[in-house]
PDB file of N, CA and C in Angstrom:
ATOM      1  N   UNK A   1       0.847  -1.182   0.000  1.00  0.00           N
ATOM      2  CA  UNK A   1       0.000   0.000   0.000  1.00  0.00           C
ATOM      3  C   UNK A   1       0.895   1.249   0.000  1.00  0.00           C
ATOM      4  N   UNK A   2       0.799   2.129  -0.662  1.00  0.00           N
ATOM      5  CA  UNK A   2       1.364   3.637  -1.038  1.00  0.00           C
ATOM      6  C   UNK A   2       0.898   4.214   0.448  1.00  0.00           C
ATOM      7  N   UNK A   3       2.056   4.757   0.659  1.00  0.00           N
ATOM      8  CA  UNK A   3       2.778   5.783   2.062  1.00  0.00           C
ATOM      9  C   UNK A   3       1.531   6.965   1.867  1.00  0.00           C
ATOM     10  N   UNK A   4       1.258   7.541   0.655  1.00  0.00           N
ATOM     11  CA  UNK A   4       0.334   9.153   0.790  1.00  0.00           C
ATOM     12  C   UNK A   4      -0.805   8.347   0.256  1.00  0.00           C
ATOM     13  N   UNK A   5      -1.186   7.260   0.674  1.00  0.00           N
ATOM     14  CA  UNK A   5      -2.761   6.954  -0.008  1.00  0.00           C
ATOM     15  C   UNK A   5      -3.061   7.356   1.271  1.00  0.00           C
ATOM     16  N   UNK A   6      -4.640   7.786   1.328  1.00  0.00           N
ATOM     17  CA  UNK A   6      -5.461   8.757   2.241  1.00  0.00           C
ATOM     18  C   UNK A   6      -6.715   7.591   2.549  1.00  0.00           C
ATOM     19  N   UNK A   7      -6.848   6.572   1.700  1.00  0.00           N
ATOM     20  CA  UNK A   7      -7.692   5.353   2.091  1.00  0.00           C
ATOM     21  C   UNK A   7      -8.951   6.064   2.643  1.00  0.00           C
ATOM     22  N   UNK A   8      -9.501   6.787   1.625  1.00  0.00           N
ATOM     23  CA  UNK A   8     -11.084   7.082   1.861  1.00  0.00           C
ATOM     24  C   UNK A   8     -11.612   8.468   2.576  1.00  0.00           C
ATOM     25  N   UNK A   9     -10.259   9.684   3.002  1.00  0.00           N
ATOM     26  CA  UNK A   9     -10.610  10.363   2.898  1.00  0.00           C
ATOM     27  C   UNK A   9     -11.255  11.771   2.211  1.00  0.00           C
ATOM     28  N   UNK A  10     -12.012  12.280   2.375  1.00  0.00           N
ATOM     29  CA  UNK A  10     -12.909  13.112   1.293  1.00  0.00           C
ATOM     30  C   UNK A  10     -12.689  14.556   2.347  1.00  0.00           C
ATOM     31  N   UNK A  11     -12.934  15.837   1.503  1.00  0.00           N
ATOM     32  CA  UNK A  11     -12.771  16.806   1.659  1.00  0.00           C
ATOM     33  C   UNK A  11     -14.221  17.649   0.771  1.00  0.00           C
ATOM     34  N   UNK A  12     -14.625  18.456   1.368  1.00  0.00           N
ATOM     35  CA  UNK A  12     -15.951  19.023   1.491  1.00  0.00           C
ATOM     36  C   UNK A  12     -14.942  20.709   0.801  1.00  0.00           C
ATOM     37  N   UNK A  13     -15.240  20.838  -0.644  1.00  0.00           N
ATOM     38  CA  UNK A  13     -14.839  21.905  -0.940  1.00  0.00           C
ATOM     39  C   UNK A  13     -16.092  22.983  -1.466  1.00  0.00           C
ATOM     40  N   UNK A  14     -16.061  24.163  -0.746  1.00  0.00           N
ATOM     41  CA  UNK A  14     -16.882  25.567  -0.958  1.00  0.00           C
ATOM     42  C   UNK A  14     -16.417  26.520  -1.917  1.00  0.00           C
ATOM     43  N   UNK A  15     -17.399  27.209  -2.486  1.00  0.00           N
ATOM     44  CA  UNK A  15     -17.055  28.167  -2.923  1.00  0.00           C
ATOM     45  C   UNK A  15     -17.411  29.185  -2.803  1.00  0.00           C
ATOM     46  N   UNK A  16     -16.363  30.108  -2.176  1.00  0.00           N
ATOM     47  CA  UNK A  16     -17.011  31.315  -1.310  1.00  0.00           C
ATOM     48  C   UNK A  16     -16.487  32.857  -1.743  1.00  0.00           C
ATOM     49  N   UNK A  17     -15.801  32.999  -3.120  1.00  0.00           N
ATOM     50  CA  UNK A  17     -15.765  34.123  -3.799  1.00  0.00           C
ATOM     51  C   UNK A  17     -15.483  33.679  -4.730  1.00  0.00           C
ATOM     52  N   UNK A  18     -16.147  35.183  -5.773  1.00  0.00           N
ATOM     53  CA  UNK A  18     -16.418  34.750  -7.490  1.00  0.00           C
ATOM     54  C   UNK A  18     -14.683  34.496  -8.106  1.00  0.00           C
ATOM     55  N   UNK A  19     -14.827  34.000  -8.769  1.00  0.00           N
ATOM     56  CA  UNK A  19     -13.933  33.643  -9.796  1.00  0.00           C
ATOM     57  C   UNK A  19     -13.551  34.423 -10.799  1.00  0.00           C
ATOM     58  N   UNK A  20     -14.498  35.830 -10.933  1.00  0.00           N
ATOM     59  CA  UNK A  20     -14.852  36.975 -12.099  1.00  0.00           C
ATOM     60  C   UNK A  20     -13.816  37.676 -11.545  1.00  0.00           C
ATOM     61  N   UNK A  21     -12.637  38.177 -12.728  1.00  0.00           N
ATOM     62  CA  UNK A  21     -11.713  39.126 -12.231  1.00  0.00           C
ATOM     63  C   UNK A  21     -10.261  37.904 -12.346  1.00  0.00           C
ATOM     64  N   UNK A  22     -10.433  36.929 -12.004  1.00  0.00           N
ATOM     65  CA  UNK A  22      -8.780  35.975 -12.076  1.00  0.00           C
ATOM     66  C   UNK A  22      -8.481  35.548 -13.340  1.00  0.00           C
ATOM     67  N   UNK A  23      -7.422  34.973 -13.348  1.00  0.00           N
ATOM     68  CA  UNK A  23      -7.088  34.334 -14.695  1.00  0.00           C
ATOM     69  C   UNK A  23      -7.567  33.380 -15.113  1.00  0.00           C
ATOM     70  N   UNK A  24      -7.699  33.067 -16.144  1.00  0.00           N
ATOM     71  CA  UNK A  24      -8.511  32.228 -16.938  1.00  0.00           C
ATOM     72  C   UNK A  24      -8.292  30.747 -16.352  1.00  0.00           C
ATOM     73  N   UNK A  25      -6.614  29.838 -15.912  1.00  0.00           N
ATOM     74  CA  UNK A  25      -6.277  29.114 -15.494  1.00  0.00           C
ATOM     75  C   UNK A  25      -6.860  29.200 -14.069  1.00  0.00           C
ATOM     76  N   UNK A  26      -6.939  29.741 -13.488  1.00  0.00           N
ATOM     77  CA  UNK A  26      -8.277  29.853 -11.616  1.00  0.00           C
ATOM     78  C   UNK A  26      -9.653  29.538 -11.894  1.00  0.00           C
ATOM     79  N   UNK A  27     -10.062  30.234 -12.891  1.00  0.00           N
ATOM     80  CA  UNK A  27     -11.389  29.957 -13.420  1.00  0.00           C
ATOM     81  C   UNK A  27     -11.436  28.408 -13.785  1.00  0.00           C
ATOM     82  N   UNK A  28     -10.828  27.747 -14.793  1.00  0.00           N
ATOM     83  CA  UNK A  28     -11.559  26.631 -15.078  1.00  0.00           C
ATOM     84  C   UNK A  28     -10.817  25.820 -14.210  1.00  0.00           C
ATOM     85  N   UNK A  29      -9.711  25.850 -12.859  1.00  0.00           N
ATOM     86  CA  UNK A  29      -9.793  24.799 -11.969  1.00  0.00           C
ATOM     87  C   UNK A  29     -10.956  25.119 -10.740  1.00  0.00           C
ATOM     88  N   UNK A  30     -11.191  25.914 -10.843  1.00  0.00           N
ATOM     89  CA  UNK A  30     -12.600  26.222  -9.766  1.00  0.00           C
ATOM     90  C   UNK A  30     -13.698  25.549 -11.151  1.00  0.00           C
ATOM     91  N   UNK A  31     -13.495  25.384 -12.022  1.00  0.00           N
ATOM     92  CA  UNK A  31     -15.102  24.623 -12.712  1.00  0.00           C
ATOM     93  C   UNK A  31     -14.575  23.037 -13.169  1.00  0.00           C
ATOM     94  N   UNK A  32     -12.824  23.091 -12.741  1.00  0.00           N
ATOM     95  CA  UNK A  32     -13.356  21.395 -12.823  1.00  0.00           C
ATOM     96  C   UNK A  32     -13.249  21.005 -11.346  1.00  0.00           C
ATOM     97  N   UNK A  33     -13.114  21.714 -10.613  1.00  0.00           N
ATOM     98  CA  UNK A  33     -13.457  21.399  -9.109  1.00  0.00           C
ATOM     99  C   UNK A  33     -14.800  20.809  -9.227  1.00  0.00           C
ATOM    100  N   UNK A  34     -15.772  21.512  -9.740  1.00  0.00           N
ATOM    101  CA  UNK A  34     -17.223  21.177  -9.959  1.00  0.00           C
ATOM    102  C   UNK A  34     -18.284  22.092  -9.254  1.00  0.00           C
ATOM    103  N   UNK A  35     -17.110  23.357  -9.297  1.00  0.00           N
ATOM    104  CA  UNK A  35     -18.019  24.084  -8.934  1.00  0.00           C
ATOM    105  C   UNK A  35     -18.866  25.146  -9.244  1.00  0.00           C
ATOM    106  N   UNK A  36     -20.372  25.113  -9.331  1.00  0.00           N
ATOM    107  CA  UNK A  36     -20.628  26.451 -10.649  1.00  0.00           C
ATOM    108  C   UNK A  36     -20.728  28.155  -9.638  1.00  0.00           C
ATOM    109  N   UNK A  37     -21.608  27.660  -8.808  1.00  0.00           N
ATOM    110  CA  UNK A  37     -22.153  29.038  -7.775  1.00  0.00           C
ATOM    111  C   UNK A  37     -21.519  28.983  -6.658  1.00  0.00           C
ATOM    112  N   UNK A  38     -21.687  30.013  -6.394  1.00  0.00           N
ATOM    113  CA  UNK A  38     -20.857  30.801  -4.775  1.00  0.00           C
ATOM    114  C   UNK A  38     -21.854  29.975  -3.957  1.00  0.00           C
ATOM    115  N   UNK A  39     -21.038  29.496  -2.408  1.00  0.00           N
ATOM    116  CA  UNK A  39     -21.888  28.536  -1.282  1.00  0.00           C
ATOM    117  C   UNK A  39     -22.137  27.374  -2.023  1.00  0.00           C
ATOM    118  N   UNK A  40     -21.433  26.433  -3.537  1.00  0.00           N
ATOM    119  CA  UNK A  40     -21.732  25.272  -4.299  1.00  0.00           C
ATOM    120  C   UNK A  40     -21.030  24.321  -2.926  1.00  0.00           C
ATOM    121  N   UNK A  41     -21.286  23.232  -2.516  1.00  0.00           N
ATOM    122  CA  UNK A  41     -20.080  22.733  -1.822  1.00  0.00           C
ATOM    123  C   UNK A  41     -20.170  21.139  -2.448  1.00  0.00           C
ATOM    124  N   UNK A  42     -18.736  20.743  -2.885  1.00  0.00           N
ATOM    125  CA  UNK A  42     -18.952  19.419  -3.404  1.00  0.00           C
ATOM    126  C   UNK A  42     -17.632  18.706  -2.392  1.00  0.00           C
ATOM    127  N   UNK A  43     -18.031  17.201  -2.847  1.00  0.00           N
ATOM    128  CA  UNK A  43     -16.927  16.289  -2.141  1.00  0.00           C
ATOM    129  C   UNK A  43     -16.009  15.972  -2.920  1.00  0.00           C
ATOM    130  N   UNK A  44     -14.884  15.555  -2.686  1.00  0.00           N
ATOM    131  CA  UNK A  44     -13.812  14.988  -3.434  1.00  0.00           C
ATOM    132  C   UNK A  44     -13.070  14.292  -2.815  1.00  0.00           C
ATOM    133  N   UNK A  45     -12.271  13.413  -3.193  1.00  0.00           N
ATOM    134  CA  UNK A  45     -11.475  11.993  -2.625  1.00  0.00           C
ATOM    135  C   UNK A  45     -10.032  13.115  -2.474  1.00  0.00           C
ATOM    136  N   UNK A  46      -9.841  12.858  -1.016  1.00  0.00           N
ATOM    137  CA  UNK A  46      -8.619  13.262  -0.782  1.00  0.00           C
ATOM    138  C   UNK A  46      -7.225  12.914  -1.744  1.00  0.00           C
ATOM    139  N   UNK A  47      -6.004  13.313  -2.439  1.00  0.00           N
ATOM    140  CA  UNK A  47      -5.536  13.168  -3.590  1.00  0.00           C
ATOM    141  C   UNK A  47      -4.175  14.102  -3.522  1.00  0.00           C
ATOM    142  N   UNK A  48      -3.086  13.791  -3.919  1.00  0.00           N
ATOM    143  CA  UNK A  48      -1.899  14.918  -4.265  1.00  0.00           C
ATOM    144  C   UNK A  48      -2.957  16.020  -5.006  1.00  0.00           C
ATOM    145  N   UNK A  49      -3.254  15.676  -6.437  1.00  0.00           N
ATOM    146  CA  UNK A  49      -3.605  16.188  -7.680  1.00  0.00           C
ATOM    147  C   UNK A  49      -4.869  17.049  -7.161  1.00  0.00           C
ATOM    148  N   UNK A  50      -5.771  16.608  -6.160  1.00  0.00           N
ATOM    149  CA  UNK A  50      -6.433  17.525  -5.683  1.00  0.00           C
ATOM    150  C   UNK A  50      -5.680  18.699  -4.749  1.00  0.00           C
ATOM    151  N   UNK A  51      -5.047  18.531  -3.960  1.00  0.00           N
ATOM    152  CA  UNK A  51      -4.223  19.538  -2.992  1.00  0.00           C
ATOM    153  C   UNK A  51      -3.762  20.464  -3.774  1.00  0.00           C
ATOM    154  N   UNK A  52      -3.292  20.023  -4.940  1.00  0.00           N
ATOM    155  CA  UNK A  52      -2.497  20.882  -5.927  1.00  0.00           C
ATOM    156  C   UNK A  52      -3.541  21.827  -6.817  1.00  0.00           C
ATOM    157  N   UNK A  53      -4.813  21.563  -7.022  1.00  0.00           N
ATOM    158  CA  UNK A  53      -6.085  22.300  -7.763  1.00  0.00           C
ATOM    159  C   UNK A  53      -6.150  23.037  -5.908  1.00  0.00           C
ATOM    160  N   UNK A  54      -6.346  22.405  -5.243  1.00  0.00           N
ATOM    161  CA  UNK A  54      -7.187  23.328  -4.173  1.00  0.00           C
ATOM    162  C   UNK A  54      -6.018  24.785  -3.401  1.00  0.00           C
ATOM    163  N   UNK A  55      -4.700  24.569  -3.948  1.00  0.00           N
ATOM    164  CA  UNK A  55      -3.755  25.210  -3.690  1.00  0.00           C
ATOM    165  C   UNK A  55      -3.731  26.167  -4.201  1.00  0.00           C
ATOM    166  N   UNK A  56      -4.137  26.137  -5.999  1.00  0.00           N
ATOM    167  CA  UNK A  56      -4.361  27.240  -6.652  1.00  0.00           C
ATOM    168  C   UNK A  56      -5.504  28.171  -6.427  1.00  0.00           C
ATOM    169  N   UNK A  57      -6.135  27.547  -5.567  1.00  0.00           N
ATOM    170  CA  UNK A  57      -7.438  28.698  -5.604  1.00  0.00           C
ATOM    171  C   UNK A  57      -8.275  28.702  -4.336  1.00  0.00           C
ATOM    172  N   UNK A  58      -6.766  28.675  -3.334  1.00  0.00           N
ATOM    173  CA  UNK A  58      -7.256  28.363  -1.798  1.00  0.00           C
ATOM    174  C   UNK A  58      -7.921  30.210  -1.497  1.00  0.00           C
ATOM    175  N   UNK A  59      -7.719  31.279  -2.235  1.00  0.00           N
ATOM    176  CA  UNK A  59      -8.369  32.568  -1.780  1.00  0.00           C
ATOM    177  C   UNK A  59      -9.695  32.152  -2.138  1.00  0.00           C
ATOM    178  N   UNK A  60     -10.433  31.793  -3.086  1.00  0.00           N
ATOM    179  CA  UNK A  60     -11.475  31.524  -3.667  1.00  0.00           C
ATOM    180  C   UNK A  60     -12.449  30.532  -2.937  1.00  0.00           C
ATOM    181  N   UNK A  61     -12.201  29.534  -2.173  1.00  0.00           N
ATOM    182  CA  UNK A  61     -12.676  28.883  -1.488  1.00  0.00           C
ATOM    183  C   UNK A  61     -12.860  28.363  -0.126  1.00  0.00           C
ATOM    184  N   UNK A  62     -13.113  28.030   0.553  1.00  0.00           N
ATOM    185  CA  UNK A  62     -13.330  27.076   1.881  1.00  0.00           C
ATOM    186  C   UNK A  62     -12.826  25.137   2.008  1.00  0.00           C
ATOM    187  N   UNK A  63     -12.066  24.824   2.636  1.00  0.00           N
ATOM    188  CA  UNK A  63     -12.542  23.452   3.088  1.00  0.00           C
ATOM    189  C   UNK A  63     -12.361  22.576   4.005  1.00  0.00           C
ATOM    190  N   UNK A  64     -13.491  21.795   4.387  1.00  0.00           N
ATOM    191  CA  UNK A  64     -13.718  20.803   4.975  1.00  0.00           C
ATOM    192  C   UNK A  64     -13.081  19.716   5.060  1.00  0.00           C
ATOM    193  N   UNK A  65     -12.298  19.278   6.145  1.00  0.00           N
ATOM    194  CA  UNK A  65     -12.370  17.706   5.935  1.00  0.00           C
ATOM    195  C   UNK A  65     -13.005  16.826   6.596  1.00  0.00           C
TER     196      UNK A  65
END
């Protein structure tokens, strides 16, 4: 079993300011986050590749674990 597997944890990501105004690259990782509207909150499988999307656009959002 892999040392950074997270074995089932999930993270509760918000979105709690617009995206209108950033660069185009902020914008569409906040929409493949899956997120469309402000207060959207979705789940996601804890992940490097996620940390690294939620890194870029940790002003833009909230999260949960």
């Amino acid at each position: 079993m892999p040392k950074n597997d997270t074995s089932g944890k999930t993270l509760r990501v918000t979105l709690v300011r617009s995206s209108i105004g950033y660069t185009k690259d902020q914008k569409a990782t906040v929409k493949a986050l899956g997120l469309r509207r402000l207060h959207q909150t979705v789940e996601h499988k804890d992940t490097p590749a996620l940390r690294g999307m939620l890194n870029k656009v940790i002003h833009l959002i909230k999260i949960e674990e």
